[in-house]
N, C-alpha and C. Protein backbone atom coordinates (compact mmCIF):
# COMPACT_ATOMS: atom_id res chain seq x y z
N UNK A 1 146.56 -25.42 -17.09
CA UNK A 1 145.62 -24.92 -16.10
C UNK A 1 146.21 -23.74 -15.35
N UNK A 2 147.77 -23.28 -15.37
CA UNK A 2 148.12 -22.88 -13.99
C UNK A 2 148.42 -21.26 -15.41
N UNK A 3 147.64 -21.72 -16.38
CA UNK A 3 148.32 -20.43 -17.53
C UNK A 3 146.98 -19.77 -17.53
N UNK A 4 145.53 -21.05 -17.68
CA UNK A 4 144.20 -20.14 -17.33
C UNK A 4 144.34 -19.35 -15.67
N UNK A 5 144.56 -19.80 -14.53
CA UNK A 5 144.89 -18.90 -13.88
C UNK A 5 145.09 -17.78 -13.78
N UNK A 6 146.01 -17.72 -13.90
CA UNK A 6 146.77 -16.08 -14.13
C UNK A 6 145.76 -15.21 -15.42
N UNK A 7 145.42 -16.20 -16.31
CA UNK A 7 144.44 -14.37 -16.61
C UNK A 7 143.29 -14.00 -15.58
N UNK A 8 143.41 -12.30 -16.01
CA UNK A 8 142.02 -11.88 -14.98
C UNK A 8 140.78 -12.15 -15.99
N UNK A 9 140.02 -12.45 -15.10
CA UNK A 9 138.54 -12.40 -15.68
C UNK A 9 138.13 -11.42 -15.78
N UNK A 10 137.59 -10.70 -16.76
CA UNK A 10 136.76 -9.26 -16.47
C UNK A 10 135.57 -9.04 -15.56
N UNK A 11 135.00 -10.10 -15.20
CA UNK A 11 133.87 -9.86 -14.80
C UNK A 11 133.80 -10.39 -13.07
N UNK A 12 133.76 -9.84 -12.39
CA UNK A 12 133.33 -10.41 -11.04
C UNK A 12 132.69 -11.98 -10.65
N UNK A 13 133.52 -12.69 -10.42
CA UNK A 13 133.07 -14.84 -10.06
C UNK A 13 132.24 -14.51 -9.28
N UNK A 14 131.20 -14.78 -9.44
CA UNK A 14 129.89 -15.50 -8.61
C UNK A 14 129.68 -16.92 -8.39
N UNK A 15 129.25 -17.25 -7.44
CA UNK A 15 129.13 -18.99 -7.16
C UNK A 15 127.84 -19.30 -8.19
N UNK A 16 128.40 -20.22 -8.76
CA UNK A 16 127.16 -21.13 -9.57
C UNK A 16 125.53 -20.79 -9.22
N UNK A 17 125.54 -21.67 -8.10
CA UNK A 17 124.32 -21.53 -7.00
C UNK A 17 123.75 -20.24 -7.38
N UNK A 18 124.22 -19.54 -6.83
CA UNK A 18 123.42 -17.95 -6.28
C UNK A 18 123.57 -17.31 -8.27
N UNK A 19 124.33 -17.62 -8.61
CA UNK A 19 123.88 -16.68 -10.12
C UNK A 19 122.87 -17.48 -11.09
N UNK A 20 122.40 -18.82 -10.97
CA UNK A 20 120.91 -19.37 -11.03
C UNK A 20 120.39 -18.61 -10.49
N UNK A 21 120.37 -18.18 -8.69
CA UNK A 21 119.13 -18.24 -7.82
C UNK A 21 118.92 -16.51 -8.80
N UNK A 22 119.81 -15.71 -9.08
CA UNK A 22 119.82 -14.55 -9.66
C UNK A 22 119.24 -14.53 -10.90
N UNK A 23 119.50 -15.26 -11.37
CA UNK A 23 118.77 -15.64 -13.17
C UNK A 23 116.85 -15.64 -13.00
N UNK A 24 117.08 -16.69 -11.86
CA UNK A 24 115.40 -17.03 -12.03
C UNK A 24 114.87 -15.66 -11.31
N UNK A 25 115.53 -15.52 -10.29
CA UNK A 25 114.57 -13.98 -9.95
C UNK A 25 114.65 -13.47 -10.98
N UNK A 26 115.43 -12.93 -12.11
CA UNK A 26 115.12 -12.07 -13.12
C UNK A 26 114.24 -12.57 -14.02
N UNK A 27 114.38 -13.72 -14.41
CA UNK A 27 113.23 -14.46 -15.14
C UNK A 27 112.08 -13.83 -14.53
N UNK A 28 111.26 -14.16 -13.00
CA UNK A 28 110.30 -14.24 -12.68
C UNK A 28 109.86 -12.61 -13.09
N UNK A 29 110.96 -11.56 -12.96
CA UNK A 29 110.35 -10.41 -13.18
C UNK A 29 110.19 -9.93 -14.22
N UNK A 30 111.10 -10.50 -15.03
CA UNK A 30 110.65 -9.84 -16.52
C UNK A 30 109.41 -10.87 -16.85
N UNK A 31 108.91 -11.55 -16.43
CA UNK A 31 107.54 -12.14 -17.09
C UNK A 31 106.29 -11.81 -15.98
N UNK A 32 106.74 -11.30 -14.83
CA UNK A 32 105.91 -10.36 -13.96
C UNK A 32 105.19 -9.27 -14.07
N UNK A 33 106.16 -8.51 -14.76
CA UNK A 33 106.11 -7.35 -15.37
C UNK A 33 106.65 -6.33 -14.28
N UNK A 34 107.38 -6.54 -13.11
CA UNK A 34 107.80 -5.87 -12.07
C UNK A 34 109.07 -5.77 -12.49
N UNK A 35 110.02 -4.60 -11.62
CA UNK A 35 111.30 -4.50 -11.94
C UNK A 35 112.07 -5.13 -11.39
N UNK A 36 113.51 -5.62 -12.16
CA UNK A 36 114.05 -6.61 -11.40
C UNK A 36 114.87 -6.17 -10.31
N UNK A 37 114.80 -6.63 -9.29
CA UNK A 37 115.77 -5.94 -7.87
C UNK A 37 117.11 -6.31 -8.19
N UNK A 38 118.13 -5.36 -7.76
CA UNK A 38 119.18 -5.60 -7.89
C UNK A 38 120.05 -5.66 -6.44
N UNK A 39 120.73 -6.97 -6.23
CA UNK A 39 121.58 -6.92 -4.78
C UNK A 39 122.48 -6.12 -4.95
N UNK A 40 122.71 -5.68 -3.83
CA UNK A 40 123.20 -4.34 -3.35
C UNK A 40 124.64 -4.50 -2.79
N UNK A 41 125.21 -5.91 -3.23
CA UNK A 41 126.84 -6.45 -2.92
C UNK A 41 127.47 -5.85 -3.83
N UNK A 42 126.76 -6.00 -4.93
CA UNK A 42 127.59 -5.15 -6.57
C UNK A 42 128.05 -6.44 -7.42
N UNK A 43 127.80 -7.66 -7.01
CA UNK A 43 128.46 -8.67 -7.67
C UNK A 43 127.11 -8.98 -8.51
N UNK A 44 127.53 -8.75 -9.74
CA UNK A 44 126.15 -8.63 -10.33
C UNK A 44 126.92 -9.98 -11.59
N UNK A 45 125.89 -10.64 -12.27
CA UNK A 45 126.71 -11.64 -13.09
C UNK A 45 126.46 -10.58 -14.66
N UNK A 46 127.13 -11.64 -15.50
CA UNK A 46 126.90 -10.95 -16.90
C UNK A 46 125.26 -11.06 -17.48
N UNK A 47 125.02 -11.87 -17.40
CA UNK A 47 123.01 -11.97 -17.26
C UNK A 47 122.27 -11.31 -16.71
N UNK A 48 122.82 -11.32 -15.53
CA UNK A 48 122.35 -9.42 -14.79
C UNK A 48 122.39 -8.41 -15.54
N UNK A 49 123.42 -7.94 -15.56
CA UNK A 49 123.88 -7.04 -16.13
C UNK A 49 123.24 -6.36 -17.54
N UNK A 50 123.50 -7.81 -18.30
CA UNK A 50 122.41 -7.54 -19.75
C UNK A 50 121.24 -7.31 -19.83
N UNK A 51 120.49 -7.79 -19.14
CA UNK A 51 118.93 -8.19 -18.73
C UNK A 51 118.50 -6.68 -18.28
N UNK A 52 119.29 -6.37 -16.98
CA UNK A 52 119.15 -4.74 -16.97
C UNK A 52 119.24 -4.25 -17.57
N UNK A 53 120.22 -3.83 -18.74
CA UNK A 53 120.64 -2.97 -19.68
C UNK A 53 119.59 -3.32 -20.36
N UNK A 54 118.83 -4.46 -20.73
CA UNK A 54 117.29 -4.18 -21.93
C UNK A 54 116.34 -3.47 -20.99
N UNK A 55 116.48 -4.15 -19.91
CA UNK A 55 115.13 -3.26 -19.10
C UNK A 55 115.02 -1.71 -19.11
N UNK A 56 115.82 -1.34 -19.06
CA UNK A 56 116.33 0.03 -18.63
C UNK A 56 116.76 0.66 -19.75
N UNK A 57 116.71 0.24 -21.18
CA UNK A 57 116.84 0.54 -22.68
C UNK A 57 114.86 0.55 -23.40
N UNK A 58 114.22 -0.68 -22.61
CA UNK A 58 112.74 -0.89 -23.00
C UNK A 58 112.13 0.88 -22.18
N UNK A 59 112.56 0.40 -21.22
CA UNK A 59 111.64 1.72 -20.11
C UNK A 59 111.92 3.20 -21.16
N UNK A 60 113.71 3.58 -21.74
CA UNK A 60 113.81 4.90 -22.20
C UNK A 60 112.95 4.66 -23.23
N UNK A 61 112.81 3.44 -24.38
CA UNK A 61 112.03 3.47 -25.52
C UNK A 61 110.22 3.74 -25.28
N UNK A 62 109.67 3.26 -24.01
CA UNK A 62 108.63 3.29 -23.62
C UNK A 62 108.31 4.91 -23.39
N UNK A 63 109.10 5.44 -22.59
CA UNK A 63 109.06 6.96 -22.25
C UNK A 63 108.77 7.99 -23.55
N UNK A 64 110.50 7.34 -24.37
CA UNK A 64 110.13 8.76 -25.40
C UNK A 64 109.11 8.21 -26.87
N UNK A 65 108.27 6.86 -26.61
CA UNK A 65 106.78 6.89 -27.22
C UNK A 65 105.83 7.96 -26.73
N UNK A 66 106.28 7.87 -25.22
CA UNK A 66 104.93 8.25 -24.93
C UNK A 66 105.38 9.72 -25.16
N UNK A 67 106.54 10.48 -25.09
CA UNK A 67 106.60 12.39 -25.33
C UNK A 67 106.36 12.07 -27.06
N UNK A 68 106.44 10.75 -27.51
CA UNK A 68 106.27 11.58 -28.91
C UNK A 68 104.35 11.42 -29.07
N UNK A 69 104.28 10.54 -28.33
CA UNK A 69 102.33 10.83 -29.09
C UNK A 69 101.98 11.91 -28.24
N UNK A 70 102.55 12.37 -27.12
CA UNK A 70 101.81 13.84 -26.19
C UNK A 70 102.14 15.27 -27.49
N UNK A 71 103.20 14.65 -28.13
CA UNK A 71 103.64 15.85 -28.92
C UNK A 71 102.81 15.77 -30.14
N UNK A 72 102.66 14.72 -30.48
CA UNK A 72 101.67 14.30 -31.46
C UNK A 72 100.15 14.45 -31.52
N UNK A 73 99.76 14.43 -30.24
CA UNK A 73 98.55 14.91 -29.64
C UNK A 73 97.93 16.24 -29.60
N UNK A 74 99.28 17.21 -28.81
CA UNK A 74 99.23 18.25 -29.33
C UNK A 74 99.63 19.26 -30.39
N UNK A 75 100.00 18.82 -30.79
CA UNK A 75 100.48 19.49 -32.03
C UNK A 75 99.38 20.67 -32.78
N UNK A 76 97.84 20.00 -33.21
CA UNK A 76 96.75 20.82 -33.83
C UNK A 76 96.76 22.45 -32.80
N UNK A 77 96.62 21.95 -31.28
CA UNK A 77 96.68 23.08 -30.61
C UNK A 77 98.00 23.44 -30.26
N UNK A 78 98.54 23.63 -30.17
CA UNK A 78 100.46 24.06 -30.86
C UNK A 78 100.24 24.96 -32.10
N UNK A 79 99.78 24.30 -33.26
CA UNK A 79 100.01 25.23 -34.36
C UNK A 79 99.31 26.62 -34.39
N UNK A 80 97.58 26.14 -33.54
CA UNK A 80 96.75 26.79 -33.26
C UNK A 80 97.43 27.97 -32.28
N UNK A 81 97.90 28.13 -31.09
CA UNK A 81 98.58 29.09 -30.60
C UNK A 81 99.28 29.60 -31.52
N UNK A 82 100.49 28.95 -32.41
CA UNK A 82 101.12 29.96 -32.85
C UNK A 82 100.79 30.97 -33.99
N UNK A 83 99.46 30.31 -34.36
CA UNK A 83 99.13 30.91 -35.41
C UNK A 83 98.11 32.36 -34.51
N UNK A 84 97.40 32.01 -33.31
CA UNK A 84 97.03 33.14 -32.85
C UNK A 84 97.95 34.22 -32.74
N UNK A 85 99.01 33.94 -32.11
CA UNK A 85 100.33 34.52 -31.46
C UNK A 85 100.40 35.39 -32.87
N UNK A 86 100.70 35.06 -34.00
CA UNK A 86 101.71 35.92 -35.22
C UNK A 86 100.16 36.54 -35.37
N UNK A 87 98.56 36.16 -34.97
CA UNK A 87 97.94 37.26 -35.73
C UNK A 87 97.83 38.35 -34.62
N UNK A 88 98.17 38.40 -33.46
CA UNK A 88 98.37 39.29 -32.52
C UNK A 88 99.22 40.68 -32.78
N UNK A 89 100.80 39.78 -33.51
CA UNK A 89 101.48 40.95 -33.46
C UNK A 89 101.33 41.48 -34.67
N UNK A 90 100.38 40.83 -35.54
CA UNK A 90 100.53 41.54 -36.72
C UNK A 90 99.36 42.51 -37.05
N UNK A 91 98.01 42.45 -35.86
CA UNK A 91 96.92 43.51 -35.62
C UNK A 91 97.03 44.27 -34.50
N UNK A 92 98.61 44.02 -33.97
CA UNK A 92 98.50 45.68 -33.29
C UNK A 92 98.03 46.85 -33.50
N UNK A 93 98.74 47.27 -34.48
CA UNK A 93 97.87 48.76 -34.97
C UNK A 93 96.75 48.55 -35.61
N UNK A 94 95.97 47.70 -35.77
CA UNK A 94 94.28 47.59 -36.38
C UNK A 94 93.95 47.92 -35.27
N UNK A 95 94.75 47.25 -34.50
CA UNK A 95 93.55 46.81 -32.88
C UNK A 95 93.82 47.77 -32.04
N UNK A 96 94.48 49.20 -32.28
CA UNK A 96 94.76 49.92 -31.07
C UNK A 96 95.56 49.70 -29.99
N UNK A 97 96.04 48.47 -30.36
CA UNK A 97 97.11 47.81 -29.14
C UNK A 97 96.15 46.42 -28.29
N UNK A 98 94.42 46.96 -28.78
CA UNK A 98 94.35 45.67 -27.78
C UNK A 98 94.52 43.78 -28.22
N UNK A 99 95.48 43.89 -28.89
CA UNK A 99 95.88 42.76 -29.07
C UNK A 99 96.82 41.84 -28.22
N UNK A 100 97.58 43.25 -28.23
CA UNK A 100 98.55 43.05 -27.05
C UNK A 100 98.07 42.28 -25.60
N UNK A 101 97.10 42.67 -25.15
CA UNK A 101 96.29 41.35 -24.25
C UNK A 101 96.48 40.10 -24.99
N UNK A 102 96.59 40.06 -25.75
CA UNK A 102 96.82 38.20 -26.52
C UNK A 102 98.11 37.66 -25.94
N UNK A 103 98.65 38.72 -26.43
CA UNK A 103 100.40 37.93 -26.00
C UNK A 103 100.69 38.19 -25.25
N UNK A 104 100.18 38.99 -23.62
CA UNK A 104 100.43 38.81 -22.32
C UNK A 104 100.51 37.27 -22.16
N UNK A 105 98.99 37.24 -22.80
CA UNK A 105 97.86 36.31 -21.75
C UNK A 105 98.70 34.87 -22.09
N UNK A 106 99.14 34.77 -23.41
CA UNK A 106 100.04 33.96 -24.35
C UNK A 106 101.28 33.31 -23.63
N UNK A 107 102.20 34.66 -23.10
CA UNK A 107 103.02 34.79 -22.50
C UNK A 107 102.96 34.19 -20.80
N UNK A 108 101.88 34.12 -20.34
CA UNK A 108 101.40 33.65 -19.00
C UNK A 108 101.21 31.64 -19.29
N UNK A 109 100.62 31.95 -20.31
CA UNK A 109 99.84 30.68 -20.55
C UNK A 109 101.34 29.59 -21.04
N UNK A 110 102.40 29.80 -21.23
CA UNK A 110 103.15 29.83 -21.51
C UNK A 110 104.08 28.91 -20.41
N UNK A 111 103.60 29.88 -19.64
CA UNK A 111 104.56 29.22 -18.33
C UNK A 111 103.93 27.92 -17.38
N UNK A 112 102.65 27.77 -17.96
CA UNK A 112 101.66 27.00 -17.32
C UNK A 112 101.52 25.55 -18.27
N UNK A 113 101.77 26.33 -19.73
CA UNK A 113 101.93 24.57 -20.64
C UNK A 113 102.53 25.04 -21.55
N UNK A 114 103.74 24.61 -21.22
CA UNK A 114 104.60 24.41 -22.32
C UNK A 114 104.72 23.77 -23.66
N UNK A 115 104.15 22.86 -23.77
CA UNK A 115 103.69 22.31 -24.71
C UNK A 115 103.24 22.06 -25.75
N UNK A 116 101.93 23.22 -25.39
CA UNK A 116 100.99 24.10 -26.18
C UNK A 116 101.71 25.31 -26.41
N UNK A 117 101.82 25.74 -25.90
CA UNK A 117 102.09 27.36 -26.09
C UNK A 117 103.80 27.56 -26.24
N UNK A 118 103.97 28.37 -27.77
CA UNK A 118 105.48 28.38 -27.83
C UNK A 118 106.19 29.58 -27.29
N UNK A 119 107.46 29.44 -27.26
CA UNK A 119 107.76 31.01 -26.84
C UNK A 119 107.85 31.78 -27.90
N UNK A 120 108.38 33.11 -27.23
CA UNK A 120 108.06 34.28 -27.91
C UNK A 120 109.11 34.26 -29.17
N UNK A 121 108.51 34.32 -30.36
CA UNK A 121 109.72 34.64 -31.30
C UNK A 121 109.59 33.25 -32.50
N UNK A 122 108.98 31.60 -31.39
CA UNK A 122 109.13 31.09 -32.32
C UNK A 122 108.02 30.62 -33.03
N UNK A 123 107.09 31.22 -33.21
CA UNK A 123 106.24 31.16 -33.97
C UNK A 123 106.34 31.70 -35.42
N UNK A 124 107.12 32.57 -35.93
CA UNK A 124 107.77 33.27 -37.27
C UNK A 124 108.33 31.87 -37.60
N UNK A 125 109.19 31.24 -36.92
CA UNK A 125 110.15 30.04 -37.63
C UNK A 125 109.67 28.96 -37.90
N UNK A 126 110.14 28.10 -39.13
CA UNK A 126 109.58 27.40 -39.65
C UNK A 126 109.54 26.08 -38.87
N UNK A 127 109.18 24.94 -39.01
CA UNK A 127 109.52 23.68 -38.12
C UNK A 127 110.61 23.24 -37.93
N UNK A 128 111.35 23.48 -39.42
CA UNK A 128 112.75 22.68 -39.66
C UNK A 128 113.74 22.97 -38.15
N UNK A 129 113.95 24.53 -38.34
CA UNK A 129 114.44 25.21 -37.95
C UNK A 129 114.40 25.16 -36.40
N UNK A 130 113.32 25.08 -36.22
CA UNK A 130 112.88 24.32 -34.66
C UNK A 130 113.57 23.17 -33.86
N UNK A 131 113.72 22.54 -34.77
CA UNK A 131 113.54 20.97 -34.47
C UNK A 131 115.66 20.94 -34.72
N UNK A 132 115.84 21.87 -34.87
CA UNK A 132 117.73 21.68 -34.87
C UNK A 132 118.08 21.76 -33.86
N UNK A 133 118.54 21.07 -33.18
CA UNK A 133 119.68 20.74 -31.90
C UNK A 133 121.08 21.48 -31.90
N UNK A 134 121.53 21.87 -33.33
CA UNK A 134 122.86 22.61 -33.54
C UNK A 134 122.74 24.12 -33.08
N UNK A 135 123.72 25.05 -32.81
CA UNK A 135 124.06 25.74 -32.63
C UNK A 135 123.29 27.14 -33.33
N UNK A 136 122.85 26.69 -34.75
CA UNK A 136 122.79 27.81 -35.38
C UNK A 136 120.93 27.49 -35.06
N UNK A 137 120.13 26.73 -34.58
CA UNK A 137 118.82 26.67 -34.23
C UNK A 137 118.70 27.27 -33.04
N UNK A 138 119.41 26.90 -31.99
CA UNK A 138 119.32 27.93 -30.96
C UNK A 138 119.78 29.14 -31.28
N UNK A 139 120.22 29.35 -31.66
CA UNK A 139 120.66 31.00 -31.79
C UNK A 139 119.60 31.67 -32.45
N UNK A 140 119.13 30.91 -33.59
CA UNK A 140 118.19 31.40 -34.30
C UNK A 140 116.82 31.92 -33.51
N UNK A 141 116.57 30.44 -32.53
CA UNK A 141 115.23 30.88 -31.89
C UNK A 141 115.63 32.10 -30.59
N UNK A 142 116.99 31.63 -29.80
CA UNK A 142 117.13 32.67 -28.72
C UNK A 142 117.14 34.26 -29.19
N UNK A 143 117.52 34.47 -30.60
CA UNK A 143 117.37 36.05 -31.09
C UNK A 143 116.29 36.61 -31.22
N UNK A 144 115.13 35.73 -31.69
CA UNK A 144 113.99 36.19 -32.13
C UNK A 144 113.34 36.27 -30.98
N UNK A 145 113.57 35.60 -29.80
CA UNK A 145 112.93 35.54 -28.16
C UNK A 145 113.23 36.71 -27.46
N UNK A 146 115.22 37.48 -27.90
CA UNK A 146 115.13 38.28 -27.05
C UNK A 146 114.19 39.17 -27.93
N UNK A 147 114.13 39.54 -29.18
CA UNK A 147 113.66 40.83 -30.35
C UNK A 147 112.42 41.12 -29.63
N UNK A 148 111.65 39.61 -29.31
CA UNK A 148 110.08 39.59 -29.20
C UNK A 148 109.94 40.37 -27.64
N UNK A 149 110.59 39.66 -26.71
CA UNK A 149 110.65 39.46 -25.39
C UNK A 149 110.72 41.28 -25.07
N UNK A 150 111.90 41.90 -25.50
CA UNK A 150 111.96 43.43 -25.52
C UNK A 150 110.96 44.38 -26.30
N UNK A 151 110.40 43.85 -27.44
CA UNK A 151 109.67 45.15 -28.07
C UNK A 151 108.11 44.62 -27.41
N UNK A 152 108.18 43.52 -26.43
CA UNK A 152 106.74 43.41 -25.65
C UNK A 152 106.88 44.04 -24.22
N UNK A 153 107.97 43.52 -24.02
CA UNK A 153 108.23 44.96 -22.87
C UNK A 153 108.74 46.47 -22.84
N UNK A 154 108.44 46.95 -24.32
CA UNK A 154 108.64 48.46 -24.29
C UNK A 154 106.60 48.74 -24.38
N UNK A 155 106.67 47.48 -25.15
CA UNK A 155 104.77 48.08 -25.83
C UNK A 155 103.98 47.77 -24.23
N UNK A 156 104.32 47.29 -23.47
CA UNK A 156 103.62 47.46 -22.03
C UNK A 156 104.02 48.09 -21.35
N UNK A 157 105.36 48.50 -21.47
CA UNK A 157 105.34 50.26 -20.66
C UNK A 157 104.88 51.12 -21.29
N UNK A 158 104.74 51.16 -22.65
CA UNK A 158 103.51 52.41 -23.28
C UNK A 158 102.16 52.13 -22.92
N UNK A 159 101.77 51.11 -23.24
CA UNK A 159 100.45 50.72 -22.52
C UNK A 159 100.35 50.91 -21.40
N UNK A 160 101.40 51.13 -20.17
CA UNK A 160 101.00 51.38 -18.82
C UNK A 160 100.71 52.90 -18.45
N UNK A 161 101.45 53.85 -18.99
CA UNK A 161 101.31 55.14 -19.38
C UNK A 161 100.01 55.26 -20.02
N UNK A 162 99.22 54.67 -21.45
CA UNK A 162 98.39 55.32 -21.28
C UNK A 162 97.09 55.12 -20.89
N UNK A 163 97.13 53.91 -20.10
CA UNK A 163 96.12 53.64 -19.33
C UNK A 163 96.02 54.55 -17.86
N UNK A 164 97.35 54.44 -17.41
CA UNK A 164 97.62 55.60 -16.49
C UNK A 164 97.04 56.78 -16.76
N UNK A 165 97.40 57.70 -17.95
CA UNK A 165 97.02 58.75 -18.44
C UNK A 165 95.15 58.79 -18.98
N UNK A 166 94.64 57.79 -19.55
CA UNK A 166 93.72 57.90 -19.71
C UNK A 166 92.54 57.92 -18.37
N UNK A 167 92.96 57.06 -16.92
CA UNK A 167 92.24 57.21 -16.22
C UNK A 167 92.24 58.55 -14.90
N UNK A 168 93.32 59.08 -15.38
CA UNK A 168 93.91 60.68 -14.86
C UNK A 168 92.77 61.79 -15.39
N UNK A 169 92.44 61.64 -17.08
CA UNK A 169 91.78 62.33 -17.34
C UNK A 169 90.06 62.45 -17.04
N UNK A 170 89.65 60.68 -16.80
CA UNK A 170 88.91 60.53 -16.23
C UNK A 170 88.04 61.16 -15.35
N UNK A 171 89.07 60.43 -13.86
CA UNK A 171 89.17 61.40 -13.12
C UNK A 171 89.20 63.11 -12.54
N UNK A 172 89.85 63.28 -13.43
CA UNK A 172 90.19 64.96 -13.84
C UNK A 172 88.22 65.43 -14.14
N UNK A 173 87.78 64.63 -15.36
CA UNK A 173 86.48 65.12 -15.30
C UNK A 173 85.42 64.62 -14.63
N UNK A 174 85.59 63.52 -14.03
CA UNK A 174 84.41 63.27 -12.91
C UNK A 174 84.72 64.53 -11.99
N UNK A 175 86.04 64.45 -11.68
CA UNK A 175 86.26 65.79 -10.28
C UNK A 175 85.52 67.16 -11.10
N UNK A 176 86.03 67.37 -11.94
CA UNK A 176 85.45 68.82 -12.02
C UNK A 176 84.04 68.98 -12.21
N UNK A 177 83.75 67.62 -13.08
CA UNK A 177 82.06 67.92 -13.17
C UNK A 177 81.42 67.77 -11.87
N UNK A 178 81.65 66.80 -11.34
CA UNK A 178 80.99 66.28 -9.94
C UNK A 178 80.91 68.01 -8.66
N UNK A 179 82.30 68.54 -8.89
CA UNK A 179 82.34 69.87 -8.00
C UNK A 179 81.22 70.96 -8.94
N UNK A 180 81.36 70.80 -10.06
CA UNK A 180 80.26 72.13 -10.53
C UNK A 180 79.59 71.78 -9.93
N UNK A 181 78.40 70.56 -10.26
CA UNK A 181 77.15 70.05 -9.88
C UNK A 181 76.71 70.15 -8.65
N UNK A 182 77.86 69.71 -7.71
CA UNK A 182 77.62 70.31 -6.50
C UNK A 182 77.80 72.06 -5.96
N UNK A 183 78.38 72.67 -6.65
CA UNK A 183 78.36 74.16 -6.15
C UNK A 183 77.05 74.34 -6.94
N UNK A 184 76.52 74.13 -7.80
CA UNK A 184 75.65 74.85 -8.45
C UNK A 184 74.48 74.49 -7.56
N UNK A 185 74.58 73.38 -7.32
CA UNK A 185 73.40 72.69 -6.28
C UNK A 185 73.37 73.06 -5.40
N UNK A 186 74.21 73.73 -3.92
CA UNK A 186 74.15 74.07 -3.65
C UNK A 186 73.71 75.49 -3.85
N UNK A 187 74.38 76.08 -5.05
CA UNK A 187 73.63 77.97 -5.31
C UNK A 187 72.39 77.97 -5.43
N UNK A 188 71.94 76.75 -5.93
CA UNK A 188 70.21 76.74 -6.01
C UNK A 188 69.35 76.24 -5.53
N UNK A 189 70.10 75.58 -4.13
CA UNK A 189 69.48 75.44 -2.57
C UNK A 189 69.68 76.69 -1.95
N UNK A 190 70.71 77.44 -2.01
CA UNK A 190 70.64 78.94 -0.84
C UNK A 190 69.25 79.50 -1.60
N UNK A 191 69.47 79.66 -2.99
CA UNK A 191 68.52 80.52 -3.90
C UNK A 191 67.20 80.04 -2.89
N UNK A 192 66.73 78.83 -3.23
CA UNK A 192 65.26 78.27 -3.02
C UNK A 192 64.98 78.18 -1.61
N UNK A 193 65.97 78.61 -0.75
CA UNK A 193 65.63 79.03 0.53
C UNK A 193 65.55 80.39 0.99
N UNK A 194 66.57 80.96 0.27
CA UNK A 194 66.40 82.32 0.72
C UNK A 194 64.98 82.99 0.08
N UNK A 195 64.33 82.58 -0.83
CA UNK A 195 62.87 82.85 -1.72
C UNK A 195 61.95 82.83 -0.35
N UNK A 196 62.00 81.87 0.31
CA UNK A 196 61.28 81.69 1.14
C UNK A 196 61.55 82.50 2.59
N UNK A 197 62.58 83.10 2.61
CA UNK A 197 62.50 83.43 3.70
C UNK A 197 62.19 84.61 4.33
């Protein structure tokens, strides 16, 4: 007896009593369906302990069901963006540039659901390639993000220029026509008065 002694127990002694009264509260909650409270002494028994560790193993399995059917859910509209997205950049020059409104708007929509809408770059890549956690998947997608990310912000500073420029010229001819119309209008109000006078 005096040899069991001397080893340590690994686990923190709880009195009989109170690690029942601990058991059945956990009982009552796992068939409650509430979470089980945990006392806040830290003397937790090994039944504790385990019982938590499923609870709190059920809850992560419960969670990443539910991101995989949201992902699963969306997915049709997922593919659907990206497939808009690649016909955007690939009717730029059909479209005069106004495509480029797609992948602003893309780019906005983006920041609002993630979900749906991929970033810039990874719509070219295949799924596999996506779905890699290693080193060479991020790199893969972060290159094609900056490629995308920069040649959309050179094509909207050209676009800002020539929208700039196009409503300059505009302008330019409302002003000049608008001033003939009025000098002439006026020359042929002095005219139609001075007739009369």
């Amino acid at each position: 007896m005096a040899q069991a002694d001397t080893l340590k127990y690994p686990y923190p002694t709880v009195p009989a009593d109170e690690e029942q009264q601990r058991a059945d509260e956990l009982r009552r909650a796992r068939t409650g369906g509430q979470k089980a409270e945990v006392k806040q002494d830290g003397n937790k028994s090994w039944a504790e302990s385990r019982l938590a560790g499923r609870l709190a193993g059920r809850e992560a399995e419960q969670k990443g069901l539910k991101e995989k059917a949201v992902d699963k859910a969306t997915a049709p509209v997922s593919m659907g963006s990206r497939r808009a997205l690649q016909w955007a950049w690939t009717s730029l020059i059909p479209s005069f540039g106004l495509s480029l409104i797609w992948i602003n708007i893309h780019v906005f929509l983006r920041t609002v659901f993630p979900n749906i809408f991929c970033k810039l770059g990874e719509e070219w890549l295949p799924k596999e390639v996506l779905e890699k956690t290693g080193t060479t998947g991020k790199a893969v997608s972060g290159s094609a993000f900056i490629i995308e990310a920069m040649a959309l912000a050179a094509l909207n500073f050209i676009a800002f220029f020539i929208i700039i420029a196009i409503l300059a010229i505009i302008v330019w001819l409302a002003d000049s026509i608008v001033f003939k119309v009025i000098s002439e209008g006026i020359g042929i109000w002095e005219w139609a008065t001075g007739v009369f006078d």
